[in-house]
PDB file of N, CA and C in Angstrom:
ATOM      1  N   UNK A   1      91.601 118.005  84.654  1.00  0.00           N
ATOM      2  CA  UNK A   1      91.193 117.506  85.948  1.00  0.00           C
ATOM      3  C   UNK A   1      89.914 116.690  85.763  1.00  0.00           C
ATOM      4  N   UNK A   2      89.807 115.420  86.520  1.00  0.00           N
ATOM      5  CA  UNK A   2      88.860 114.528  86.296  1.00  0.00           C
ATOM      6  C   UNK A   2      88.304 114.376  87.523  1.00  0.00           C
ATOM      7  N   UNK A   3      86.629 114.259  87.833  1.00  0.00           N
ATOM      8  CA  UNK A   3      86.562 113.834  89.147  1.00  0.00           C
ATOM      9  C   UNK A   3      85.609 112.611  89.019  1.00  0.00           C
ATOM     10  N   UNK A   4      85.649 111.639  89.954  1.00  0.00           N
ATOM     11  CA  UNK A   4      85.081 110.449  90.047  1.00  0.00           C
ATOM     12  C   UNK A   4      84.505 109.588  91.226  1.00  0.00           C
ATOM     13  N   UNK A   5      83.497 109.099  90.564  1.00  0.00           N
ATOM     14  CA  UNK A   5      82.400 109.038  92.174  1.00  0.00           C
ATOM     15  C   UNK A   5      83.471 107.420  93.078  1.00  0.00           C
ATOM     16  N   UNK A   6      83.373 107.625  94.165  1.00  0.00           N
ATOM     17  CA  UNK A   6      83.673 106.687  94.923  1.00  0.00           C
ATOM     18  C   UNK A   6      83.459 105.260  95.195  1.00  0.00           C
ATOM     19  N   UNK A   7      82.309 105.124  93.622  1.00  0.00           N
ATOM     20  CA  UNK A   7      81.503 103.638  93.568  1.00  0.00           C
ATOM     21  C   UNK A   7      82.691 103.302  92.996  1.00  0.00           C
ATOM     22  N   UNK A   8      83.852 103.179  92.402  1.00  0.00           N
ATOM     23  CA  UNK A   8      84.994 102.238  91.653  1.00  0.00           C
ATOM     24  C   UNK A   8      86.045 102.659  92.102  1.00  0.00           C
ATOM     25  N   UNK A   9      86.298 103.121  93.293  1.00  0.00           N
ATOM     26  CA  UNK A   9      87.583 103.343  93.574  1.00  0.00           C
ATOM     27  C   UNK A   9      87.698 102.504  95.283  1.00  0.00           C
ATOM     28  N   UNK A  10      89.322 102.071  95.174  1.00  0.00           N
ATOM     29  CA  UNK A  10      89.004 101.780  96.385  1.00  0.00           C
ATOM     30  C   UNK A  10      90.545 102.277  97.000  1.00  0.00           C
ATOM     31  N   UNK A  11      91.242 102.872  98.380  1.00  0.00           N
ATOM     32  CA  UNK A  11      91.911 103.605  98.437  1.00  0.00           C
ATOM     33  C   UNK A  11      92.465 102.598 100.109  1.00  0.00           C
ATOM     34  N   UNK A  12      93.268 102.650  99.755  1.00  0.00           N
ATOM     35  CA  UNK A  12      94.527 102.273 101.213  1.00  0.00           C
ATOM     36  C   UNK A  12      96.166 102.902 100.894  1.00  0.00           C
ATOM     37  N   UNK A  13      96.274 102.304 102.458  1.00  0.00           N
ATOM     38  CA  UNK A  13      97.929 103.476 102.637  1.00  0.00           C
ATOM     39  C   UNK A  13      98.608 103.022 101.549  1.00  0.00           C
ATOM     40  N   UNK A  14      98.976 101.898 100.872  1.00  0.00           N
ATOM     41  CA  UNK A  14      99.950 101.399 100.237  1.00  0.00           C
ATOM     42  C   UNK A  14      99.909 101.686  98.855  1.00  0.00           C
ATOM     43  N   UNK A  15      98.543 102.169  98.035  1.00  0.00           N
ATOM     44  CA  UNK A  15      98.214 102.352  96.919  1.00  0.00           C
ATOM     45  C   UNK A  15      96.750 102.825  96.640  1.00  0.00           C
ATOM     46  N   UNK A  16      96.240 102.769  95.183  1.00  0.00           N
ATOM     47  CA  UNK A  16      94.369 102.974  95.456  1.00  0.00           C
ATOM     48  C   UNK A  16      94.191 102.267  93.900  1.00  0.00           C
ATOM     49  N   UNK A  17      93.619 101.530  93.522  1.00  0.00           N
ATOM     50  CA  UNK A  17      93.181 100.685  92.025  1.00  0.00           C
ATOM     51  C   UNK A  17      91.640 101.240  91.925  1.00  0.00           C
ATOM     52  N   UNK A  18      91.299 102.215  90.702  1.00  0.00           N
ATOM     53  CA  UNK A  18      90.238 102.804  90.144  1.00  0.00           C
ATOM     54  C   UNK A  18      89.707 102.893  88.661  1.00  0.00           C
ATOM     55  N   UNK A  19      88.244 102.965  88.822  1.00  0.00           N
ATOM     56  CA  UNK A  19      88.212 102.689  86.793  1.00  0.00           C
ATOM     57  C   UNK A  19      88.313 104.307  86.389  1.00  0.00           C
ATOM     58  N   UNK A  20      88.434 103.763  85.303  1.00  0.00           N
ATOM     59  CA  UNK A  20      88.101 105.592  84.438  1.00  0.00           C
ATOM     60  C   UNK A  20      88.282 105.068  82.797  1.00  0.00           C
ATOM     61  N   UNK A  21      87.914 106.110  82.456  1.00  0.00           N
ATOM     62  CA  UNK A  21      88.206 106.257  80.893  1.00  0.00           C
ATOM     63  C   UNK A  21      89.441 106.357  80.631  1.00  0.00           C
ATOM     64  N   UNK A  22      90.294 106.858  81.016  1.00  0.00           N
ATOM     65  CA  UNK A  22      91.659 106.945  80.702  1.00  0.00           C
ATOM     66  C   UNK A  22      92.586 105.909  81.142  1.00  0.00           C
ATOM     67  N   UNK A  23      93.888 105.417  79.999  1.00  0.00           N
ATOM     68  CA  UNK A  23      94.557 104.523  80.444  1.00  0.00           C
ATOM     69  C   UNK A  23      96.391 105.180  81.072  1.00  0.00           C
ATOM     70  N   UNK A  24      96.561 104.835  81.784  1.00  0.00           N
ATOM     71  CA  UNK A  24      98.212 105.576  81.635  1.00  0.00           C
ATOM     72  C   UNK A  24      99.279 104.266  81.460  1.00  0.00           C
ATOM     73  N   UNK A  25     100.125 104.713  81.555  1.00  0.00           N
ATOM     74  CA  UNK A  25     101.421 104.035  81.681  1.00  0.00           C
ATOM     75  C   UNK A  25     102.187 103.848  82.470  1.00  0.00           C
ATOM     76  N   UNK A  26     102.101 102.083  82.454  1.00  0.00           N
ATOM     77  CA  UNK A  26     102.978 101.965  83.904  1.00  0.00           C
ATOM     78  C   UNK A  26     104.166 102.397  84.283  1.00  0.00           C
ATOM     79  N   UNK A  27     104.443 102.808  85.177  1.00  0.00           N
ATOM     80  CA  UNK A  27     105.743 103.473  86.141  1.00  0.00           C
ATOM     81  C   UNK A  27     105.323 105.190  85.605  1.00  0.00           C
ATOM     82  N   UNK A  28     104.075 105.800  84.849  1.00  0.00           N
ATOM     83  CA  UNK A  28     103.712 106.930  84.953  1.00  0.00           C
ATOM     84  C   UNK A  28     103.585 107.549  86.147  1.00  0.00           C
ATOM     85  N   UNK A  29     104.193 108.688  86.507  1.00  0.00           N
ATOM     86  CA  UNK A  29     103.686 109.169  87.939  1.00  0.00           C
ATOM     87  C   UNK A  29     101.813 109.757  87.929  1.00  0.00           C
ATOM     88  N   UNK A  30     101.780 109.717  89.173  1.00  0.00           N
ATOM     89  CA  UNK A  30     100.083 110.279  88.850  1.00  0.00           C
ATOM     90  C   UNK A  30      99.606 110.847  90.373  1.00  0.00           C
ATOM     91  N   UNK A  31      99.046 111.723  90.341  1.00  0.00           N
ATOM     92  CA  UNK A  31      98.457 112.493  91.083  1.00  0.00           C
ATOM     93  C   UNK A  31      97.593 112.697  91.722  1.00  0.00           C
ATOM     94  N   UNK A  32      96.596 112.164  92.337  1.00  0.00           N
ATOM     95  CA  UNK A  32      95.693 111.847  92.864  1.00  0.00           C
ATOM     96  C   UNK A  32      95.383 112.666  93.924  1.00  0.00           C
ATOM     97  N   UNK A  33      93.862 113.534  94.345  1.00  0.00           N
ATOM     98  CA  UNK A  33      93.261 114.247  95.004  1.00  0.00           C
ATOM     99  C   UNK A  33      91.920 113.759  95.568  1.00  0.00           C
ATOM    100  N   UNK A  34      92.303 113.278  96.878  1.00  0.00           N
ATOM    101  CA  UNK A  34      91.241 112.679  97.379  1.00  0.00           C
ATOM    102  C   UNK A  34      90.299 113.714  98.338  1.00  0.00           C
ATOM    103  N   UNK A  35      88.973 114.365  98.042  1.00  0.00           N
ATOM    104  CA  UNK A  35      88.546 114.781  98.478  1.00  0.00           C
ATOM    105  C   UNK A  35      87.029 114.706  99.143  1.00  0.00           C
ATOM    106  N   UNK A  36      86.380 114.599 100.552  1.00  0.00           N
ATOM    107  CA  UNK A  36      85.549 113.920 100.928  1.00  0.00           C
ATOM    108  C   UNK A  36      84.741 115.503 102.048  1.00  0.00           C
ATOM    109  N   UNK A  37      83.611 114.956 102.719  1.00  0.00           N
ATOM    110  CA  UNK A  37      82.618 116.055 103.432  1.00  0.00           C
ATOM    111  C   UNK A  37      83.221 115.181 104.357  1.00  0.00           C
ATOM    112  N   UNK A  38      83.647 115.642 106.034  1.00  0.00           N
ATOM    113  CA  UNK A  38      83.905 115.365 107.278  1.00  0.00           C
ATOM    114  C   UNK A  38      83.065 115.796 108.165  1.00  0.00           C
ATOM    115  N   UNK A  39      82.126 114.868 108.887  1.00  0.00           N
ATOM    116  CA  UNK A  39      80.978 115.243 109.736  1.00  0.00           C
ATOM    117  C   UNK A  39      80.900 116.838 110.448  1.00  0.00           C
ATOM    118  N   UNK A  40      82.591 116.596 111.268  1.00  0.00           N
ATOM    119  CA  UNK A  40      82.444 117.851 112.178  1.00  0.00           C
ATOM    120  C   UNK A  40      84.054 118.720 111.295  1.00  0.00           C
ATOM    121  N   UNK A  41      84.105 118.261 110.539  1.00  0.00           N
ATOM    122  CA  UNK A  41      85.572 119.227 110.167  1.00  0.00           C
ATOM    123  C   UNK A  41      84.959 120.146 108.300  1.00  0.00           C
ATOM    124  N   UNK A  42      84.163 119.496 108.321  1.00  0.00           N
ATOM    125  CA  UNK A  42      83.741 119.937 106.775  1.00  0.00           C
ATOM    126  C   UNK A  42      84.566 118.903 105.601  1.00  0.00           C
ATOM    127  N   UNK A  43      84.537 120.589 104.727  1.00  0.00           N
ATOM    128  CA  UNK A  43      85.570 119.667 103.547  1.00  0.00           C
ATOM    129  C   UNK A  43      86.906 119.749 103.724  1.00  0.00           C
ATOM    130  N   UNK A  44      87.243 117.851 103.073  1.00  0.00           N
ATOM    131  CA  UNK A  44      88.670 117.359 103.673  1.00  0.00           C
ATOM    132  C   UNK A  44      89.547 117.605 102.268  1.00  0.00           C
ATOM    133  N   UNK A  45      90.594 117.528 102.087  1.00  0.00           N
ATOM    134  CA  UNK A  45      91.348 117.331 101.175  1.00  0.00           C
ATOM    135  C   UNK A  45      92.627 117.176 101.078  1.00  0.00           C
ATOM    136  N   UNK A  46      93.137 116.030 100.636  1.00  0.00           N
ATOM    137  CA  UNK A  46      94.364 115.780 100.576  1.00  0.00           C
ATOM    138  C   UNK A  46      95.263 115.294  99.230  1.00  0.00           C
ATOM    139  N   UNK A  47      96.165 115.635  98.384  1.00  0.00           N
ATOM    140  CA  UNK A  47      96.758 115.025  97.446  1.00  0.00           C
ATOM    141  C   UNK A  47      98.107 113.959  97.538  1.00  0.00           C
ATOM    142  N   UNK A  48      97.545 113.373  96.549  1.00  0.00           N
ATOM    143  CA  UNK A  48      98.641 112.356  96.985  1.00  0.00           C
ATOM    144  C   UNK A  48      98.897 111.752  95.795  1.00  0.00           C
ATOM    145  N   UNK A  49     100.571 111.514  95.566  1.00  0.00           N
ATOM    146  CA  UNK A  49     101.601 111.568  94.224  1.00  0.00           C
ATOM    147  C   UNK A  49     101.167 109.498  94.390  1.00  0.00           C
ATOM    148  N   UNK A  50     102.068 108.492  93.357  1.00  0.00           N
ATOM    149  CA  UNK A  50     102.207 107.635  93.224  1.00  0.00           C
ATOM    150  C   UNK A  50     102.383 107.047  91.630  1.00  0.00           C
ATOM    151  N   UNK A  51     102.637 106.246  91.818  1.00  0.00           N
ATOM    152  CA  UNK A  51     103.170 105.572  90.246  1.00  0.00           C
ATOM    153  C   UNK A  51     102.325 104.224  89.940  1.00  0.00           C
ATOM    154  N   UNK A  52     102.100 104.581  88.900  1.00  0.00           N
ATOM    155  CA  UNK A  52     101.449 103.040  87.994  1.00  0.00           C
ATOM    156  C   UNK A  52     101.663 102.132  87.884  1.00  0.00           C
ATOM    157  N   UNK A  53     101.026 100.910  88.153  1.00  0.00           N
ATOM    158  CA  UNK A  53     101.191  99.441  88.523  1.00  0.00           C
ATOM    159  C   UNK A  53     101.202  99.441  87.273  1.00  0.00           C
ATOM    160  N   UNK A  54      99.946  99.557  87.339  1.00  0.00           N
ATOM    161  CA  UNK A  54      99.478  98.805  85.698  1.00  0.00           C
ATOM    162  C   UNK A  54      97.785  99.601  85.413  1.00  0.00           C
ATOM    163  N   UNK A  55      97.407  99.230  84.323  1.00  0.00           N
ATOM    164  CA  UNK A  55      96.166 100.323  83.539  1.00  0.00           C
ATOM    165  C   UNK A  55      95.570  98.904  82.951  1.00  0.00           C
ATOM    166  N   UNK A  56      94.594  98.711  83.157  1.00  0.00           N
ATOM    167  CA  UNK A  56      94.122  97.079  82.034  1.00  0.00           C
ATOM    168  C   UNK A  56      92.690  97.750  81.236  1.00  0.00           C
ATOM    169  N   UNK A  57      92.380  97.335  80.494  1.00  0.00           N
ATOM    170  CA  UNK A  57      90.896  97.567  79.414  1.00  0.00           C
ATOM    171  C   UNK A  57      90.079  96.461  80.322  1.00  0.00           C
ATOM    172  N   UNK A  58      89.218  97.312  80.797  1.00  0.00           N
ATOM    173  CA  UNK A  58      88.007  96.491  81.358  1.00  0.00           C
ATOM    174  C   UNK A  58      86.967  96.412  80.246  1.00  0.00           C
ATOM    175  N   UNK A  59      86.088  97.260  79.582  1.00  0.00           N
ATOM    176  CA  UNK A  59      85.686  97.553  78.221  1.00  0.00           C
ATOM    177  C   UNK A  59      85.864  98.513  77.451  1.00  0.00           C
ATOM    178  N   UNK A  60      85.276  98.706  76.149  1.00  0.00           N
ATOM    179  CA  UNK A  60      85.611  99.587  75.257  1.00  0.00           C
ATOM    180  C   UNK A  60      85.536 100.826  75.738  1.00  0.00           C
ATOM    181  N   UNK A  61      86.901 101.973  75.983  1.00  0.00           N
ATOM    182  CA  UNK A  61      86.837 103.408  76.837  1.00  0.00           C
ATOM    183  C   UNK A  61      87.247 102.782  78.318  1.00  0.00           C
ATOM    184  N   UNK A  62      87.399 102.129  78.825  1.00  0.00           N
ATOM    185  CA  UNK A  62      87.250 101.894  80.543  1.00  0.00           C
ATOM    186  C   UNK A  62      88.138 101.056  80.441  1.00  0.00           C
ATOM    187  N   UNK A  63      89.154 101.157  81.972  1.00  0.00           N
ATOM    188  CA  UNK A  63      90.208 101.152  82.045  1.00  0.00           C
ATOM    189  C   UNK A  63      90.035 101.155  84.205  1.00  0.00           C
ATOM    190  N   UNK A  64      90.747  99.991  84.481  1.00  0.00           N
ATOM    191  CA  UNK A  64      90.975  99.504  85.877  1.00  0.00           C
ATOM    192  C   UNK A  64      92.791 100.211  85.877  1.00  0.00           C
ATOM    193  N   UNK A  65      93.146 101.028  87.088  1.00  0.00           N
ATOM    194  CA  UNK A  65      94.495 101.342  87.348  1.00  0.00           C
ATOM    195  C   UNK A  65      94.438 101.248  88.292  1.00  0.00           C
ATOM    196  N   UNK A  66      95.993 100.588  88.764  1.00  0.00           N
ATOM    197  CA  UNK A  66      96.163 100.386  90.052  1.00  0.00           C
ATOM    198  C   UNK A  66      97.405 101.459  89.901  1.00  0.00           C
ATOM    199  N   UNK A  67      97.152 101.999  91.326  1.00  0.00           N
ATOM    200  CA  UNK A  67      98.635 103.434  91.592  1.00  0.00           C
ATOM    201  C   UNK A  67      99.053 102.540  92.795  1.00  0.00           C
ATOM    202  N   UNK A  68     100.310 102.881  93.401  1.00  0.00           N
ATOM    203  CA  UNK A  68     100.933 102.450  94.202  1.00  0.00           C
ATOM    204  C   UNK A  68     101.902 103.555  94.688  1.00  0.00           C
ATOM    205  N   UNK A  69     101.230 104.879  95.929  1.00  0.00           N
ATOM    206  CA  UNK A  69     101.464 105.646  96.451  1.00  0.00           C
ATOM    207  C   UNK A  69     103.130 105.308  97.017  1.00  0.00           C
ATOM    208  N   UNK A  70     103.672 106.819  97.067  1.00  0.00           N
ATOM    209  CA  UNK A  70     105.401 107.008  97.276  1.00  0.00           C
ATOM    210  C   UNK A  70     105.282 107.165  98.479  1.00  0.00           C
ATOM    211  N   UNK A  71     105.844 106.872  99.390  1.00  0.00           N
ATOM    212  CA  UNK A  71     106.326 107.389 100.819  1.00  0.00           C
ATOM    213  C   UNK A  71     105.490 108.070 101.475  1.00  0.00           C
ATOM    214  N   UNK A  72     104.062 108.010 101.856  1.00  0.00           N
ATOM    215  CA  UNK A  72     103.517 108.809 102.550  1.00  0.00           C
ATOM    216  C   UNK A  72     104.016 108.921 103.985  1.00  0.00           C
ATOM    217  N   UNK A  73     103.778 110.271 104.528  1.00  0.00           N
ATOM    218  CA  UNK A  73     103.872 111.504 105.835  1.00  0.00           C
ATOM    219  C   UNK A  73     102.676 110.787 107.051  1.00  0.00           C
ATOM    220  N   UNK A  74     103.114 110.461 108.051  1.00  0.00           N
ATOM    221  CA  UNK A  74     101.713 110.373 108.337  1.00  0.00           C
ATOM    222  C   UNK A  74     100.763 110.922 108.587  1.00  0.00           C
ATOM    223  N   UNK A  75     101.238 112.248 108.289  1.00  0.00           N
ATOM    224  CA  UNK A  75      99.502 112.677 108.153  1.00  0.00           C
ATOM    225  C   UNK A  75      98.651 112.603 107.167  1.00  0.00           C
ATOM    226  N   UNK A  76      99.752 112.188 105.827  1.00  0.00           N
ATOM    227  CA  UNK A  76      98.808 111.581 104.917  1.00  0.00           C
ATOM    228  C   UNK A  76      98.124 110.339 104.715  1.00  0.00           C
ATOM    229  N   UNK A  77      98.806 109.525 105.803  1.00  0.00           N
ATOM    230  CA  UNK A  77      98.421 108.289 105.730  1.00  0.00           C
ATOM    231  C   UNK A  77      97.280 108.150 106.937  1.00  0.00           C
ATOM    232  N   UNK A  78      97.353 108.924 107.959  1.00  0.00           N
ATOM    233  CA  UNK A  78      96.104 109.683 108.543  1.00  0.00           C
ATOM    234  C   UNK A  78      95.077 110.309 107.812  1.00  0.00           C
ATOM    235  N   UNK A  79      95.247 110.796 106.742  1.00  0.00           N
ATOM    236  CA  UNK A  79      93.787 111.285 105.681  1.00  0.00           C
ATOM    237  C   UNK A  79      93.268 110.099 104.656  1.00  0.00           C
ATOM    238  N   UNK A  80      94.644 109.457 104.372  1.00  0.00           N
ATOM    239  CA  UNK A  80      94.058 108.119 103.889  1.00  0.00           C
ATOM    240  C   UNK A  80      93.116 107.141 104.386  1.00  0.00           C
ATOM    241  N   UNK A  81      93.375 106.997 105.819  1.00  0.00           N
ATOM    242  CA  UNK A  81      92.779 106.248 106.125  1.00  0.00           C
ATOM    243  C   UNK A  81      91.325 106.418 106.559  1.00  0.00           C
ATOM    244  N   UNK A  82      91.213 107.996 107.184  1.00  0.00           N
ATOM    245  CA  UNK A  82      89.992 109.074 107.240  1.00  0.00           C
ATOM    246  C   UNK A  82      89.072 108.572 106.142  1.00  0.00           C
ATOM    247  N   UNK A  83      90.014 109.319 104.992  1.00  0.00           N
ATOM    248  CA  UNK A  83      89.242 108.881 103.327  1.00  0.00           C
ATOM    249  C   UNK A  83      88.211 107.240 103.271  1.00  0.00           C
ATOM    250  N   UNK A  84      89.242 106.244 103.375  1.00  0.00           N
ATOM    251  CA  UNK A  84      88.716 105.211 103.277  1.00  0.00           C
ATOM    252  C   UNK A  84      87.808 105.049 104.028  1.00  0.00           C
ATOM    253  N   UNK A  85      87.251 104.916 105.532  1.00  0.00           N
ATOM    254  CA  UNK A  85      86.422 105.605 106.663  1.00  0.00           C
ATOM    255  C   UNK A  85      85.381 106.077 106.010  1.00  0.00           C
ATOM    256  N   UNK A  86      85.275 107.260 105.735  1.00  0.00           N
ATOM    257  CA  UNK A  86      84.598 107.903 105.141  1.00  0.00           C
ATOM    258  C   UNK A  86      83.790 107.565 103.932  1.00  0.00           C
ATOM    259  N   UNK A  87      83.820 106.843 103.116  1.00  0.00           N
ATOM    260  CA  UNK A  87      83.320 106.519 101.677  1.00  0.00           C
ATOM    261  C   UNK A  87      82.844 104.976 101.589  1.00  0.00           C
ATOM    262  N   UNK A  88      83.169 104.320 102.762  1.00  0.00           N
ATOM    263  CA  UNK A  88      82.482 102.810 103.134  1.00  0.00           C
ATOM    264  C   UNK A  88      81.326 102.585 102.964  1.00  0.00           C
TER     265      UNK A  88
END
């Protein structure tokens, strides 16, 4: 499990493109746990599945991925959008 600050990620209903050290493979499934502080609800949390665009070498160790989320519920696409809200 990896966690990562919100300065390189950026997250909408349709997908979320983030750096990290790690590269995957496209059409890899991947897992993603977006978790944030909510003024009056506390802590939020929601997971959410999707598959790999693509992984590129930004520099040596670091790595830009774009995921491209499966079918979200709307209530996940209601926490998505919370999420994004939230981390602006």
């Amino acid at each position: 499990m990896d966690e990562a600050d919100t300065d390189c990620l950026h997250v909408e209903e349709r997908g979320a493109t983030f750096e990290s050290p790690w590269r995957f493979e496209p059409l890899a499934e991947l897992m993603l746990c977006l978790a944030w502080s909510h003024p009056r609800l506390g802590k939020r949390r929601t997971p959410l599945t999707g598959v790999v665009v693509d992984s590129r070498k930004l520099t040596d160790g670091w790595y830009e991925t774009i995921v491209l989320f499966n079918d979200l519920h709307s209530d996940q696409r209601a926490r998505v959008r919370e999420f994004a809200s939230m981390v602006r």
